[in-house]
N, C-alpha and C. Protein backbone atom coordinates (compact mmCIF):
# COMPACT_ATOMS: atom_id res chain seq x y z
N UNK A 1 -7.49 2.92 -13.97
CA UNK A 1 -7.07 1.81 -13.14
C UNK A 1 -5.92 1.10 -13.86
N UNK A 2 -4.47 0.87 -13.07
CA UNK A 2 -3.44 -0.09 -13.87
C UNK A 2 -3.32 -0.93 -12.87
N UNK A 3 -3.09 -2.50 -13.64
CA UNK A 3 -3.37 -3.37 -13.12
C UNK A 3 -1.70 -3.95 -13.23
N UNK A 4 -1.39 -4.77 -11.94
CA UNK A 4 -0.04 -5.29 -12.38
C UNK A 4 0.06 -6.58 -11.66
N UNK A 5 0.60 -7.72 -12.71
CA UNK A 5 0.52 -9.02 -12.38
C UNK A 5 1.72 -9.45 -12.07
N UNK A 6 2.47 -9.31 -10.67
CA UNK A 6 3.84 -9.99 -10.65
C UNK A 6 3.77 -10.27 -9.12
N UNK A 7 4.58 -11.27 -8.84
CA UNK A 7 4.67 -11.83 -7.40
C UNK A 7 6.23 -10.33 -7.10
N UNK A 8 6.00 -10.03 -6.05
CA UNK A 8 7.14 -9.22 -5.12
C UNK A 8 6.43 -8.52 -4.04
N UNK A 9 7.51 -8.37 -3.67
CA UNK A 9 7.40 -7.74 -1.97
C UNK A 9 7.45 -6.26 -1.58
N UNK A 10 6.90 -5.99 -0.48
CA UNK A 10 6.61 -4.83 -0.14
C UNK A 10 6.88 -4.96 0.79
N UNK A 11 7.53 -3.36 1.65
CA UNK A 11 7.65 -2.86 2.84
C UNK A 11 7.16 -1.86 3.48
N UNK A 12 5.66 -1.67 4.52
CA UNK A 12 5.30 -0.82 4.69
C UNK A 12 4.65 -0.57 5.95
N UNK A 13 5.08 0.34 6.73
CA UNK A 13 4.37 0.38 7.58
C UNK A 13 4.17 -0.58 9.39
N UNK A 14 5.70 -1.48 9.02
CA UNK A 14 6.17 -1.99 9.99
C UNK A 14 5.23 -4.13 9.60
N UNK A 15 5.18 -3.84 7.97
CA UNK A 15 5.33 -5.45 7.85
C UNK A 15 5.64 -5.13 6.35
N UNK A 16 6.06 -6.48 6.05
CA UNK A 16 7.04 -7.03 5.07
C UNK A 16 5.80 -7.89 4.40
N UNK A 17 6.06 -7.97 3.02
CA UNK A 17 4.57 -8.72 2.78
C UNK A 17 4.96 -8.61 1.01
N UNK A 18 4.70 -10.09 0.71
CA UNK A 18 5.12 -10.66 -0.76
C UNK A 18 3.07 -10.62 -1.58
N UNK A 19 3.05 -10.10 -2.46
CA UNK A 19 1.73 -10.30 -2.92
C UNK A 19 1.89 -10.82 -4.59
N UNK A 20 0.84 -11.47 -5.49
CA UNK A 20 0.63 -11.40 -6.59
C UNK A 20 0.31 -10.70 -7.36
N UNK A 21 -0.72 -9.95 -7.17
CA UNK A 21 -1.45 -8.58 -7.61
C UNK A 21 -1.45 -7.38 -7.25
N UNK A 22 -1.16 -6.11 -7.79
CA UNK A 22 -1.59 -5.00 -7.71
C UNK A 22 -1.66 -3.72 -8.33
N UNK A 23 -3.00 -3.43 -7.71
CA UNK A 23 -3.88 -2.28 -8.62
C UNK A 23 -3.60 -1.29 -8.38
N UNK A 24 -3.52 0.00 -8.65
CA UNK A 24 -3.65 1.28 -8.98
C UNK A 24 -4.56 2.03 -9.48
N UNK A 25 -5.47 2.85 -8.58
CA UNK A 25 -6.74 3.49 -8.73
C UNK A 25 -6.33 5.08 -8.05
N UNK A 26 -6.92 6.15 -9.67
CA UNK A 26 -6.73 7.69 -9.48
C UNK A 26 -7.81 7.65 -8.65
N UNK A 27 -7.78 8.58 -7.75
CA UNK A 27 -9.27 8.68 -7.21
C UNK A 27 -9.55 10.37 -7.45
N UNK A 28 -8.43 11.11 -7.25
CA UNK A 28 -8.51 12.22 -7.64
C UNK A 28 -6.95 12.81 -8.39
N UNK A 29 -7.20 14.05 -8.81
CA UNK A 29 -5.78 14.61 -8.66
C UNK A 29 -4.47 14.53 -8.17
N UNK A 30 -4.64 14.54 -6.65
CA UNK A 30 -3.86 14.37 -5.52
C UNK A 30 -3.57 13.19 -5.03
N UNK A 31 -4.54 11.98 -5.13
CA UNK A 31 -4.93 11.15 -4.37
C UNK A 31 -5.18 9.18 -4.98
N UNK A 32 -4.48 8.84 -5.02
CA UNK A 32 -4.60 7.44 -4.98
C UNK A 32 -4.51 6.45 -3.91
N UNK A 33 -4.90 5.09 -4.11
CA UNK A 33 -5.04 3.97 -3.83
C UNK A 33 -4.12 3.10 -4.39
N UNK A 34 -3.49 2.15 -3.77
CA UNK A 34 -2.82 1.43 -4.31
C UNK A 34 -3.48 -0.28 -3.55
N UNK A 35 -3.81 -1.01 -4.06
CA UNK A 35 -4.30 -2.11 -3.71
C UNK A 35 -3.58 -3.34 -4.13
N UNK A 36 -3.18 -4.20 -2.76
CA UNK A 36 -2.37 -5.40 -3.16
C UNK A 36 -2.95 -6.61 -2.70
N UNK A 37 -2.80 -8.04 -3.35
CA UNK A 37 -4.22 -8.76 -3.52
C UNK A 37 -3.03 -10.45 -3.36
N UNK A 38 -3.74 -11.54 -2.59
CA UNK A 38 -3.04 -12.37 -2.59
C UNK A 38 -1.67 -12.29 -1.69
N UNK A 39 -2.15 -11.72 -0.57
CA UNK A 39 -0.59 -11.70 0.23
C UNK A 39 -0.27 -12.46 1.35
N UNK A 40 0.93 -12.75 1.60
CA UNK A 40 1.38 -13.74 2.73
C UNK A 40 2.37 -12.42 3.19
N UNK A 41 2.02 -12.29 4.83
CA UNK A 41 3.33 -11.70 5.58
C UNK A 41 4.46 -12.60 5.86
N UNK A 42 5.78 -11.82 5.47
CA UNK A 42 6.90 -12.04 5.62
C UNK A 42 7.74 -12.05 6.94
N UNK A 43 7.13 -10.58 7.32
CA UNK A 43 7.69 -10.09 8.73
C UNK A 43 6.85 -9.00 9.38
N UNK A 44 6.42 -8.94 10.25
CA UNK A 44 5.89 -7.95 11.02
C UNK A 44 5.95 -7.49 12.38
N UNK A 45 5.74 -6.13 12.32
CA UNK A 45 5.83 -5.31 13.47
C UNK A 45 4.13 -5.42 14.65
N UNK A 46 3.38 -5.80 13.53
CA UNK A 46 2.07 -5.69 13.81
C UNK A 46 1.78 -6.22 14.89
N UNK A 47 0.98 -6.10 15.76
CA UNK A 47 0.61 -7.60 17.07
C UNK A 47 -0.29 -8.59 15.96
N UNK A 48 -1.50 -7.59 15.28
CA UNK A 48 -2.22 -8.54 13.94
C UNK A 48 -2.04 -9.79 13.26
N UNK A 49 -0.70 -9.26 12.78
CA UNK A 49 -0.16 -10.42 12.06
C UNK A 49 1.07 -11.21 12.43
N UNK A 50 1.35 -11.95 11.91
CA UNK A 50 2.61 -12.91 12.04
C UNK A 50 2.89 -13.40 10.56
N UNK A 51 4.55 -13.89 10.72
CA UNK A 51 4.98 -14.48 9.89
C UNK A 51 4.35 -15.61 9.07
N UNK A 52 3.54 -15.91 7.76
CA UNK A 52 2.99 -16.57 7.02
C UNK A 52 1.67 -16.27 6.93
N UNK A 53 0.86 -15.68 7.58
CA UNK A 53 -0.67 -15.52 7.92
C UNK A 53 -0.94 -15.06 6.06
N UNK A 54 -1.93 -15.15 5.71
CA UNK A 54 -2.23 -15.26 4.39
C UNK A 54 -3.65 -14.20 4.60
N UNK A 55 -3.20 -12.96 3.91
CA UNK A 55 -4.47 -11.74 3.82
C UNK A 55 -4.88 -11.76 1.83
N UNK A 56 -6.22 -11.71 2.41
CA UNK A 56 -6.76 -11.60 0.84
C UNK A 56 -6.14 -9.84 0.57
N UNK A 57 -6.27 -9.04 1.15
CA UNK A 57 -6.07 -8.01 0.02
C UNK A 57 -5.67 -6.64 1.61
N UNK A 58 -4.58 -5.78 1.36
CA UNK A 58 -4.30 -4.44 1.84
C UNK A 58 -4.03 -3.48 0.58
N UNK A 59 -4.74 -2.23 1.41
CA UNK A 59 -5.24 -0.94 0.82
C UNK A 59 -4.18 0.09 1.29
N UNK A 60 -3.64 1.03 0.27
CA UNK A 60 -2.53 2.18 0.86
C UNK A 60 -3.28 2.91 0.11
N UNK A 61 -3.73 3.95 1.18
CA UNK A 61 -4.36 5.23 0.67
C UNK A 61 -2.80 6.66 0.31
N UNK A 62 -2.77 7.20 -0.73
CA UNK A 62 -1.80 8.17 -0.89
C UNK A 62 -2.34 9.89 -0.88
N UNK A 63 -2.22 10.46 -0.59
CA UNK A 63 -2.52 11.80 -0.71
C UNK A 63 -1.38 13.17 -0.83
N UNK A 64 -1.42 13.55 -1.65
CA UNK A 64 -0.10 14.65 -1.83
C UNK A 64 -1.03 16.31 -1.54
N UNK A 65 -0.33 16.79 -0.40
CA UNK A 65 -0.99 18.27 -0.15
C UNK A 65 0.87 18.80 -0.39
N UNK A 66 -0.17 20.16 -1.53
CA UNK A 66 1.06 20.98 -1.37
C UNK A 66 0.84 22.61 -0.70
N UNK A 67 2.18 22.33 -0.15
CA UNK A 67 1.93 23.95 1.02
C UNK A 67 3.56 25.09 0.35
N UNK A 68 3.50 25.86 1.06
CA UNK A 68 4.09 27.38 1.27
C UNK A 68 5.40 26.61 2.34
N UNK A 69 6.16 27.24 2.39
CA UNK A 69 7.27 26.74 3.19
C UNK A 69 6.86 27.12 4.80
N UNK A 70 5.44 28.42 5.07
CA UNK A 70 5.40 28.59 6.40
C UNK A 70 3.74 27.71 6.85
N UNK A 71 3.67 26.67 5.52
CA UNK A 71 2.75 25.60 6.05
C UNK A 71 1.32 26.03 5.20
N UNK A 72 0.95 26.80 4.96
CA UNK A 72 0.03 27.55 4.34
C UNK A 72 -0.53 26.80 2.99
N UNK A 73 -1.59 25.98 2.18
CA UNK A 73 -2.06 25.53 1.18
C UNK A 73 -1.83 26.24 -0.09
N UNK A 74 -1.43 25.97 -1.27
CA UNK A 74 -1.15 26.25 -2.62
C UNK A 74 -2.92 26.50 -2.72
């Protein structure tokens, strides 16, 4: 788990969003989590949210599959 303590912003996924905290968790090989903690939206695409709304914490799941150029699994 790496832990990182700095206020900045992120863009993902159709919102904009400034946080304090965030973690980094291997879960496997392939596969992490990235967790951001303390956030206010900036801008969004979302219907969810709006500009200032204050979320305790969003989760980005990552997964890397690698394939064959005709799609096929390593």
């Amino acid at each position: 788990m790496v832990y990182y303590t700095i206020m900045n912003n992120k863009i993902f996924n159709g919102l904009q969003f400034s946080y304090e905290e965030k973690c980094i968790e291997k879960i496997d090989e392939n596969e992490m989590v990235e967790i951001y903690s303390k956030i206010v939206i900036l801008k969004s695409d979302n219907n969810k949210f709006k500009k200032e709304d204050k979320i305790e914490q969003i989760s980005i799941i990552s997964k890397i599959h690698f394939e064959h150029e005709d799609g096929t699994p390593y």
